[in-house]
N, C-alpha and C. Protein backbone atom coordinates (compact mmCIF):
# COMPACT_ATOMS: atom_id res chain seq x y z
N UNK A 1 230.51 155.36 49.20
CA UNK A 1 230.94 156.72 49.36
C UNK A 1 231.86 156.83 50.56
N UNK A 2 232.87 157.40 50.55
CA UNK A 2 233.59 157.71 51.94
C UNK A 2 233.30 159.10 52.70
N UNK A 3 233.23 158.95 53.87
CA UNK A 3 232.46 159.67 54.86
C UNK A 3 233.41 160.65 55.24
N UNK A 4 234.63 160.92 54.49
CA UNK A 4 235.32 161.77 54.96
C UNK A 4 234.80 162.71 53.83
N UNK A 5 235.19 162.73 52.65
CA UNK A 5 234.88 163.53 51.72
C UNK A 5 233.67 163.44 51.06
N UNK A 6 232.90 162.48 50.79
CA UNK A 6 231.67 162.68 50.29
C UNK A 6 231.88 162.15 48.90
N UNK A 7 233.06 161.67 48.16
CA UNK A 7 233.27 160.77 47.41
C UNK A 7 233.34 159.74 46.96
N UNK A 8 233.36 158.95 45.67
CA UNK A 8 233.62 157.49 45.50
C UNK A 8 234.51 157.00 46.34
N UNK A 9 234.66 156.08 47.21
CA UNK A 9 236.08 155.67 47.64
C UNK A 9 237.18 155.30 46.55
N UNK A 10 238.45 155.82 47.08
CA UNK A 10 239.86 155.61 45.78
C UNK A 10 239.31 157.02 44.90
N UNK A 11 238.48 157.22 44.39
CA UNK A 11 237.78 157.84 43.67
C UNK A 11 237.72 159.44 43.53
N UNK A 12 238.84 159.89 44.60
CA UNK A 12 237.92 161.22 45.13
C UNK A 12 238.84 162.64 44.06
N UNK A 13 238.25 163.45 44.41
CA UNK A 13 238.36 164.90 43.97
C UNK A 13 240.20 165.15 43.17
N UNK A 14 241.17 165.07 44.33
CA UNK A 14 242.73 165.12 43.82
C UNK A 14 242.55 164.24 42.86
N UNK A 15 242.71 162.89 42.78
CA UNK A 15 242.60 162.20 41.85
C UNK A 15 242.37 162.53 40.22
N UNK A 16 241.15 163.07 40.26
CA UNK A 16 240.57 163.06 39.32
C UNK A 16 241.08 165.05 38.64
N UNK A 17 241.17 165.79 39.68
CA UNK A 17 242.42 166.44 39.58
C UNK A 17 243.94 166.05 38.96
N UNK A 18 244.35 165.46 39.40
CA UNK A 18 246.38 164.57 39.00
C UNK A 18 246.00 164.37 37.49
N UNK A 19 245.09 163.45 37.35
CA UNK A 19 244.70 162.64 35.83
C UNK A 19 244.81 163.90 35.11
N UNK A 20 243.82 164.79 35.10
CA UNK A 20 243.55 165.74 34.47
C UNK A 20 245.06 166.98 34.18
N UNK A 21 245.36 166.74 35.34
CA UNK A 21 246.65 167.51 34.96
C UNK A 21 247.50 166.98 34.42
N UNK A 22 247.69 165.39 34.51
CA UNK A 22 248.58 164.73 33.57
C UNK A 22 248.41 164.84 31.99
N UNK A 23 247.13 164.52 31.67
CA UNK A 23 246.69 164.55 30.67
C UNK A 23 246.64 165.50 29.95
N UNK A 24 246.32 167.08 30.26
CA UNK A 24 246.98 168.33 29.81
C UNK A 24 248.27 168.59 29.78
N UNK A 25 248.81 168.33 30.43
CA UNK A 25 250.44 168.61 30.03
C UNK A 25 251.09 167.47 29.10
N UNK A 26 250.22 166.42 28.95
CA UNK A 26 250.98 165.50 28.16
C UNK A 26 250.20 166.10 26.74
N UNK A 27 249.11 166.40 26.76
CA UNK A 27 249.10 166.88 25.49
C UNK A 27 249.65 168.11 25.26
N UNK A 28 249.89 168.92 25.92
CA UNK A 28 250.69 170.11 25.51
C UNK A 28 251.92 170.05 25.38
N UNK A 29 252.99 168.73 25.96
CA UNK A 29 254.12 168.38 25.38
C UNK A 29 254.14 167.54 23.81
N UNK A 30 252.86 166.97 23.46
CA UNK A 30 252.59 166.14 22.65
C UNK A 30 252.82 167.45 21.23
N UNK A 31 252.00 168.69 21.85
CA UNK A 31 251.74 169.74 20.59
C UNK A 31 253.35 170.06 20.41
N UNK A 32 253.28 170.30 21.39
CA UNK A 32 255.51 171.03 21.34
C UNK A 32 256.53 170.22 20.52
N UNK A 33 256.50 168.88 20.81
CA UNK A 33 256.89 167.53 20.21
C UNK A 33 256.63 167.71 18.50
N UNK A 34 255.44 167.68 18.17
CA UNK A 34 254.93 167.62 16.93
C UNK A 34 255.57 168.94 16.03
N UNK A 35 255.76 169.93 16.40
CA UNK A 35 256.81 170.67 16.08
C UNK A 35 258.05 170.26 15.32
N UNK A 36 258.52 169.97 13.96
CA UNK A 36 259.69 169.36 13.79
C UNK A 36 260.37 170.02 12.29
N UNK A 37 261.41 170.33 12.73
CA UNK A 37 262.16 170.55 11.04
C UNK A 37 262.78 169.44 11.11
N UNK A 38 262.56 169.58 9.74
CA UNK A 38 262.52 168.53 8.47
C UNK A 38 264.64 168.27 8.83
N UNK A 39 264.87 167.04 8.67
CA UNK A 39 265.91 166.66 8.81
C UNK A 39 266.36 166.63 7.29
N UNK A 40 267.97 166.01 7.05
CA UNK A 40 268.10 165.57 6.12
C UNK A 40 268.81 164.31 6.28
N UNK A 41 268.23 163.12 5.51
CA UNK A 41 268.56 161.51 5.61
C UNK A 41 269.97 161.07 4.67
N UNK A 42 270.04 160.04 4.25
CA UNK A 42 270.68 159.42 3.75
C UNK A 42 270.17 159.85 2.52
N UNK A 43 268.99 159.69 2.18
CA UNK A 43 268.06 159.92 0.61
C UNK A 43 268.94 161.18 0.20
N UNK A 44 268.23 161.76 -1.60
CA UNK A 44 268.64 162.88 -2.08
C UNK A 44 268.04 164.21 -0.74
N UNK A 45 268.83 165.27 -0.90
CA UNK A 45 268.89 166.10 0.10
C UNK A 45 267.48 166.84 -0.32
N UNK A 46 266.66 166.80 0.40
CA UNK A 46 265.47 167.65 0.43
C UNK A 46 265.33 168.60 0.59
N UNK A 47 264.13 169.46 -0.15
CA UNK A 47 264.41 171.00 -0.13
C UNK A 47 263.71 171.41 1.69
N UNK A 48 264.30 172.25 2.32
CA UNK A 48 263.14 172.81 3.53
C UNK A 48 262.05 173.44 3.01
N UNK A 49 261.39 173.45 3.73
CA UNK A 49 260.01 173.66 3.55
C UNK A 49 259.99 175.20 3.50
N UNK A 50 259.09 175.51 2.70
CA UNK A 50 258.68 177.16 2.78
C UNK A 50 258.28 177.68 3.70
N UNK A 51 258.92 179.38 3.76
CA UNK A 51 258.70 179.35 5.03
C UNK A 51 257.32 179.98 5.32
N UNK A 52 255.91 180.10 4.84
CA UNK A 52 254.66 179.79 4.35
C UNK A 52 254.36 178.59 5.67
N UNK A 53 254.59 177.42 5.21
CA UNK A 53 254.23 176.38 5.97
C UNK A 53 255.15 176.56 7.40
N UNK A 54 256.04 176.51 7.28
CA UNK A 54 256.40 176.65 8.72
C UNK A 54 255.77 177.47 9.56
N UNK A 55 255.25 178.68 9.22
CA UNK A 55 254.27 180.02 9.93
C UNK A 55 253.19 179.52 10.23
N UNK A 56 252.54 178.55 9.33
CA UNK A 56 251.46 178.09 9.45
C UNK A 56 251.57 177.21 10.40
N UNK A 57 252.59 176.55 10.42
CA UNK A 57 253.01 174.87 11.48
C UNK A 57 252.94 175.65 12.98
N UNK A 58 253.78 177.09 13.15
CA UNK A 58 253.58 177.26 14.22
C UNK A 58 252.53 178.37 14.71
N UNK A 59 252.10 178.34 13.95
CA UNK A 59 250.44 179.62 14.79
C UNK A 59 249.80 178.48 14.70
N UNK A 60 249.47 176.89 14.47
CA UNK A 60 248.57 176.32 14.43
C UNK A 60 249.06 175.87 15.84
N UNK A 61 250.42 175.89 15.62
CA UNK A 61 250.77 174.62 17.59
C UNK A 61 250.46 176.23 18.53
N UNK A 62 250.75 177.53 18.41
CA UNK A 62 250.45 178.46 19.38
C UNK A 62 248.50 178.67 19.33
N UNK A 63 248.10 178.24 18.47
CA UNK A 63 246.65 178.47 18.69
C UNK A 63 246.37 177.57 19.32
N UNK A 64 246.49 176.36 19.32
CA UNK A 64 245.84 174.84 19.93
C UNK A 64 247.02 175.13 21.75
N UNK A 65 247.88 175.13 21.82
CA UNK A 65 248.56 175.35 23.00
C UNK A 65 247.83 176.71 24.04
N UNK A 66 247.13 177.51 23.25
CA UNK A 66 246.63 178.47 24.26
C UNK A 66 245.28 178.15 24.39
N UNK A 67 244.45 177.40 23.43
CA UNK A 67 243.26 176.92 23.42
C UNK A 67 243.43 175.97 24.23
N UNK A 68 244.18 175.14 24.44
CA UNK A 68 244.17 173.95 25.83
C UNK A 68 244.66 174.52 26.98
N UNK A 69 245.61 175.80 26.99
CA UNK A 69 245.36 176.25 28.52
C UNK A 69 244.05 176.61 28.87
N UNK A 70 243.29 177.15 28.12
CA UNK A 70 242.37 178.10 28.30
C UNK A 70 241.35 176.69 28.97
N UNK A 71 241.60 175.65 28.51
CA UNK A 71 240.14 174.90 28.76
C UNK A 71 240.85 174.13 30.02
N UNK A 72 242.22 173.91 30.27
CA UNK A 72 242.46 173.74 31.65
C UNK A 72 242.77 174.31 32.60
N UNK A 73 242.48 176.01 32.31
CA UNK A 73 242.19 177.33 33.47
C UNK A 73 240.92 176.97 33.73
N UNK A 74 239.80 176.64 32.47
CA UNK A 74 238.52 176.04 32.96
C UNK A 74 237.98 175.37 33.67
N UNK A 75 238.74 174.06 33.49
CA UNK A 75 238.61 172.78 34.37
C UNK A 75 239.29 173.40 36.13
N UNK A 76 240.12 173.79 36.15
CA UNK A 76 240.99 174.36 37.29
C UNK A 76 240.29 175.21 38.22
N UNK A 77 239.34 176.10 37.41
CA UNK A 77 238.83 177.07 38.20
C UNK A 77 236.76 176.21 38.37
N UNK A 78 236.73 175.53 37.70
CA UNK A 78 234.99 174.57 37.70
C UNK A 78 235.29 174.12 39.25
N UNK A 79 236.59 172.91 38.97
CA UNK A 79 236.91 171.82 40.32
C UNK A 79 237.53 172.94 41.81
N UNK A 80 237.82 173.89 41.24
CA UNK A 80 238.12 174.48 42.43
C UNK A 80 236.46 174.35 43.74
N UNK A 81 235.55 174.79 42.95
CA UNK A 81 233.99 175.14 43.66
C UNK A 81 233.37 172.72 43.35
N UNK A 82 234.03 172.13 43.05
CA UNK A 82 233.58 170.87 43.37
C UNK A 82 233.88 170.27 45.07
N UNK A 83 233.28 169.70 45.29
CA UNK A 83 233.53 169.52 46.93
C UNK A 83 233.50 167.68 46.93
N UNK A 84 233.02 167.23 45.74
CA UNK A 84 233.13 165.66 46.13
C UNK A 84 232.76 165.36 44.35
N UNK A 85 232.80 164.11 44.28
CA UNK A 85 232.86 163.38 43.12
C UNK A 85 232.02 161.99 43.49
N UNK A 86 231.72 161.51 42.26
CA UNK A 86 230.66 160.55 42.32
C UNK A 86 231.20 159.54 40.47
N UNK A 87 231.03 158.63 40.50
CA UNK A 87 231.19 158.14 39.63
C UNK A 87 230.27 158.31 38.09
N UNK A 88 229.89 159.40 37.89
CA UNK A 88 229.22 160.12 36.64
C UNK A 88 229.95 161.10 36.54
N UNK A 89 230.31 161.99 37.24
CA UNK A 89 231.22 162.57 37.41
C UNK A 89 232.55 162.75 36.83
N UNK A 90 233.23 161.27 37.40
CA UNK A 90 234.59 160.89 36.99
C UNK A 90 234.20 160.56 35.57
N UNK A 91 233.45 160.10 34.62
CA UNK A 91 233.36 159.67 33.62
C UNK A 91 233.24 160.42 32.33
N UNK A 92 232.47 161.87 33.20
CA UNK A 92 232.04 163.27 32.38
C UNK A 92 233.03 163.72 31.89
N UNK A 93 234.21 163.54 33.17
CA UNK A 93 235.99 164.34 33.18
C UNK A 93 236.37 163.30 32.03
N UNK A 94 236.52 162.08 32.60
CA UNK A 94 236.79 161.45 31.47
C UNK A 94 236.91 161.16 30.09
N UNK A 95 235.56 161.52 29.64
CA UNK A 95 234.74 161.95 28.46
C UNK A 95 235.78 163.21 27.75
N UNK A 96 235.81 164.11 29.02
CA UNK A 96 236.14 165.53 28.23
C UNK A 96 237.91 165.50 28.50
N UNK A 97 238.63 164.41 28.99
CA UNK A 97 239.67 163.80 28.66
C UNK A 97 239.97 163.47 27.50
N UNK A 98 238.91 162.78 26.42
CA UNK A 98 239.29 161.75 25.52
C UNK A 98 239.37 162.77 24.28
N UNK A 99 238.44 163.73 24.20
CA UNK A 99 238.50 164.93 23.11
C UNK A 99 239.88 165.45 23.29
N UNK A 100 239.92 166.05 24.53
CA UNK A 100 241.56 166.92 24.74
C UNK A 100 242.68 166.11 24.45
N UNK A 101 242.73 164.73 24.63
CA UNK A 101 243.93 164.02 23.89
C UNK A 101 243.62 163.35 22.41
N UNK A 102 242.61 164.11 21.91
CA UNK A 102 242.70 163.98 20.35
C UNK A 102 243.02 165.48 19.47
N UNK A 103 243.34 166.36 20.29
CA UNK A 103 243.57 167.54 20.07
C UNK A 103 245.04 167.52 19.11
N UNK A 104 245.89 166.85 19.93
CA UNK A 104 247.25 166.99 19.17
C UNK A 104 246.93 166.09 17.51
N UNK A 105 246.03 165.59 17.34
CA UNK A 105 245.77 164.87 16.18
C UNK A 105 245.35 165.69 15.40
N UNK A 106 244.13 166.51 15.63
CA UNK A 106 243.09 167.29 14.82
C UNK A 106 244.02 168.46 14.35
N UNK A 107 245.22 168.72 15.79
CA UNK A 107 245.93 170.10 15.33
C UNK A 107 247.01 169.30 14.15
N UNK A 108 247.45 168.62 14.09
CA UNK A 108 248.54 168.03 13.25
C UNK A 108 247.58 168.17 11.38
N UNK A 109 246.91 167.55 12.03
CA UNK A 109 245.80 167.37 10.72
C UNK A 109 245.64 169.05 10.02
N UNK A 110 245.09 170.00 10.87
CA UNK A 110 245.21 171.22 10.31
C UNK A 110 246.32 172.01 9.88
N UNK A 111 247.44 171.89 10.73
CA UNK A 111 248.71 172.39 10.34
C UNK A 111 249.02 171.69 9.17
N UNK A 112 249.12 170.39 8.43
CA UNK A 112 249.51 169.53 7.08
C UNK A 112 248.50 170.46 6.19
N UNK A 113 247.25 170.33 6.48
CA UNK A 113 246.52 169.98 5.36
C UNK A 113 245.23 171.55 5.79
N UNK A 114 245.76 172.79 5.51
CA UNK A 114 245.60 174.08 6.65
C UNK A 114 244.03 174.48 5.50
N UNK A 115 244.30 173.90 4.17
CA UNK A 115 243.27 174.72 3.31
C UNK A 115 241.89 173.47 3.13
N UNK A 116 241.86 172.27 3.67
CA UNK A 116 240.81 171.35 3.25
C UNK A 116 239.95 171.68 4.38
N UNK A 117 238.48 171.66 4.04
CA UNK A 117 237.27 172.10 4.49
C UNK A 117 237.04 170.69 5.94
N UNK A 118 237.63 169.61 5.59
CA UNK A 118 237.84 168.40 6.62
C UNK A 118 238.02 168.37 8.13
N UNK A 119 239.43 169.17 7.72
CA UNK A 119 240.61 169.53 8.91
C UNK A 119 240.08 170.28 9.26
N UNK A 120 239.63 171.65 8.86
CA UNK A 120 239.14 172.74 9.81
C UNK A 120 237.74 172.18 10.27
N UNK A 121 236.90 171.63 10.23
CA UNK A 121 235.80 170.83 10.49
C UNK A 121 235.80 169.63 11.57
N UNK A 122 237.23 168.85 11.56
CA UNK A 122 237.61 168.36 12.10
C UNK A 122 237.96 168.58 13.79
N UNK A 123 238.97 170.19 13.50
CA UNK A 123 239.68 170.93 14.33
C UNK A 123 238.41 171.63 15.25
N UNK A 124 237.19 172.14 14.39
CA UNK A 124 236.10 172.37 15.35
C UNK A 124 235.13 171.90 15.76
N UNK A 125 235.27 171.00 15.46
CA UNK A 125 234.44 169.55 16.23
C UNK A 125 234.95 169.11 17.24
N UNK A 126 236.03 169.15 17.56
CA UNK A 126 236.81 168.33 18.37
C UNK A 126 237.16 169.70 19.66
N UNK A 127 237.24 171.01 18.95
CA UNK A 127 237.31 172.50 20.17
C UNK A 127 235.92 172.08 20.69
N UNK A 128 234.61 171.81 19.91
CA UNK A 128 233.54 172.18 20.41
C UNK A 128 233.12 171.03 21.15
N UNK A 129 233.21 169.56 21.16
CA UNK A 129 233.43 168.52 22.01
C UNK A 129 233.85 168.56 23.16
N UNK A 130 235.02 169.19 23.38
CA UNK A 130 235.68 169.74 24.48
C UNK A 130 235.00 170.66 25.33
N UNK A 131 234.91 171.96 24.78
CA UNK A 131 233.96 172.58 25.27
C UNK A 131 232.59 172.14 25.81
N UNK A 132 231.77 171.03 24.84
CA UNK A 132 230.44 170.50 25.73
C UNK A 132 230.76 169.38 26.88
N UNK A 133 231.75 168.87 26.82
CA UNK A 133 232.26 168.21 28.01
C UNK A 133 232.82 169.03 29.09
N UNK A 134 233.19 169.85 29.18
CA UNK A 134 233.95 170.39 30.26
C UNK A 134 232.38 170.97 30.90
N UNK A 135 231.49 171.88 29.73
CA UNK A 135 230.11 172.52 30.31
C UNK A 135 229.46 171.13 30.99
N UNK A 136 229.47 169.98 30.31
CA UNK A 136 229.00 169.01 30.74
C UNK A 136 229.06 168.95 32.52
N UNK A 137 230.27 168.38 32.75
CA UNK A 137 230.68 167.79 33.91
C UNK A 137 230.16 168.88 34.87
N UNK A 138 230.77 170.07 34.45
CA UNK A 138 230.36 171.51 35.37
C UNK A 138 228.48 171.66 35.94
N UNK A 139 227.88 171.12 34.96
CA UNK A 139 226.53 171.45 34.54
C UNK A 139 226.00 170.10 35.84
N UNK A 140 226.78 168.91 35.53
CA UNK A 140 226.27 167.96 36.55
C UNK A 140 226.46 168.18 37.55
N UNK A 141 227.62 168.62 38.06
CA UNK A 141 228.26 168.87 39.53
C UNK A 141 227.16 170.07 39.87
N UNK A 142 226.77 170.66 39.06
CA UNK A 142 225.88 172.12 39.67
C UNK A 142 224.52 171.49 40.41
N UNK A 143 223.76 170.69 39.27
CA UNK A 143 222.67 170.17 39.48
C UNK A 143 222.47 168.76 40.28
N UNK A 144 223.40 168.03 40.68
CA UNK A 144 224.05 167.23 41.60
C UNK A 144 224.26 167.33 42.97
N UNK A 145 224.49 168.80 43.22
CA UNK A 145 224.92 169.51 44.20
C UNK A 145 226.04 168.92 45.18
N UNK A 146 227.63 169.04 43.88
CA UNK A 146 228.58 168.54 44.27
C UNK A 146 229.46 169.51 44.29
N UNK A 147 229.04 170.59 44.68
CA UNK A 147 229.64 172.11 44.68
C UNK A 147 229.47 172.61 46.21
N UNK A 148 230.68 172.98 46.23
CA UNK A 148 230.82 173.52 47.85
C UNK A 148 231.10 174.77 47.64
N UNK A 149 230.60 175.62 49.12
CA UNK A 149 230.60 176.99 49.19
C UNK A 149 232.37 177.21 48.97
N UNK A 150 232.85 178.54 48.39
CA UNK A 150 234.12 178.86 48.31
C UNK A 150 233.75 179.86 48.77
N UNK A 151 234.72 180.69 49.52
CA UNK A 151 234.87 182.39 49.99
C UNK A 151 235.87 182.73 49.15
N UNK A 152 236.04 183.87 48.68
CA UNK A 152 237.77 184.33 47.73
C UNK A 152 238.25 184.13 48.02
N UNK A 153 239.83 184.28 47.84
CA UNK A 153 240.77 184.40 48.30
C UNK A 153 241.38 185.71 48.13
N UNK A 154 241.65 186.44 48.75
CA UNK A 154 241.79 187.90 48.27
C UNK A 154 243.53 188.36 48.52
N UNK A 155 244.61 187.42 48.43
CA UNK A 155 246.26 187.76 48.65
C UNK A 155 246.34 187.20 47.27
C-alpha cells in the first residue's frame, strides 16, 4: 500500500479513473463509428435502406449513447466520495469495464436484428451487468471503507 494515498502502489485512484474514462469514450466513439450509410461498390447498385431502419439504427445508437453517459455520470460521481483503491477494487472497475465495452456489440446486434427476442435479451443483460458492476464496486468501496468524507461544493 502507499502511505501517501492509502492505495495499491502504481495502482491508485486517477489511474483507475484515466482507464475508465478511456474506455467510455472509446466506446462512445465506437457507437458513433457504427453509424454508417450504406455506400455504393463496384457490385450492382444497391437499394438504401428504408428509412424505417435507419430511425431505428439511430434511436438505438441515441439510446445506448445516453445510457453509457448515464452509467459514467455514475461511475464519476461513486469515485468522486472513493479516497483509495485496493486491488478488488481495481478488478470490480474492471469487471464493470468489460460489460461497457461489449455494449457497442449488443447495441449493433439490436439495431440489425431490432424484432428477435435474443437481441433485446441480449441488450438487457448486458444494461443490467453493467449496472450490477458499477453497484458492485460502489457497494465494496462502502463496506471496505474506501470512502472519504466529501463537503459540497457549492460554485
Amino acid at each position: 500500500m502507499s502511505t501517501q494515498s492509502g492505495s495499491v502502489a502504481g495502482l491508485g485512484k486517477a489511474r483507475v479513473e484515466s482507464l475508465t474514462d478511456g474506455i467510455f469514450g472509446a466506446v462512445m466513439t465506437i457507437l458513433g463509428l457504427s453509424l454508417t450509410i450504406p455506400y455504393i461498390t463496384g457490385q450492382p447498385i444497391q437499394p438504401l435502406p428504408d428509412r424505417d431502419s435507419i430511425l431505428v439504427g439511430v434511436l438505438v445508437y441515441a439510446l445506448s449513447f445516453v445510457t453509457v453517459a448515464v452509467f459514467w455520470v455514475g461511475h464519476h460521481i461513486a469515485f468522486y466520495y472513493v479516497r483509495r483503491t485496493d486491488r478488488t477494487l481495481i478488478w470490480l472497475n474492471n469487471l464493470l469495464l468489460l460489460f461497457v465495452g461489449l455494449l457497442p456489440l449488443t447495441t449493433a446486434l439490436l439495431g440489425h436484428h431490432e424484432i428477435q427476442q435474443l437481441t433485446i435479451a441480449a441488450y438487457g443483460f448486458n444494461l443490467l451487468a453493467v449496472q450490477l458492476s458499477l453497484y458492485g464496486s460502489y457497494w465494496y468501496a462502502t463496506v471496505h471503507h474506501h470512502l472519504g468524507p466529501r463537503r459540497p461544493s457549492w460554485n
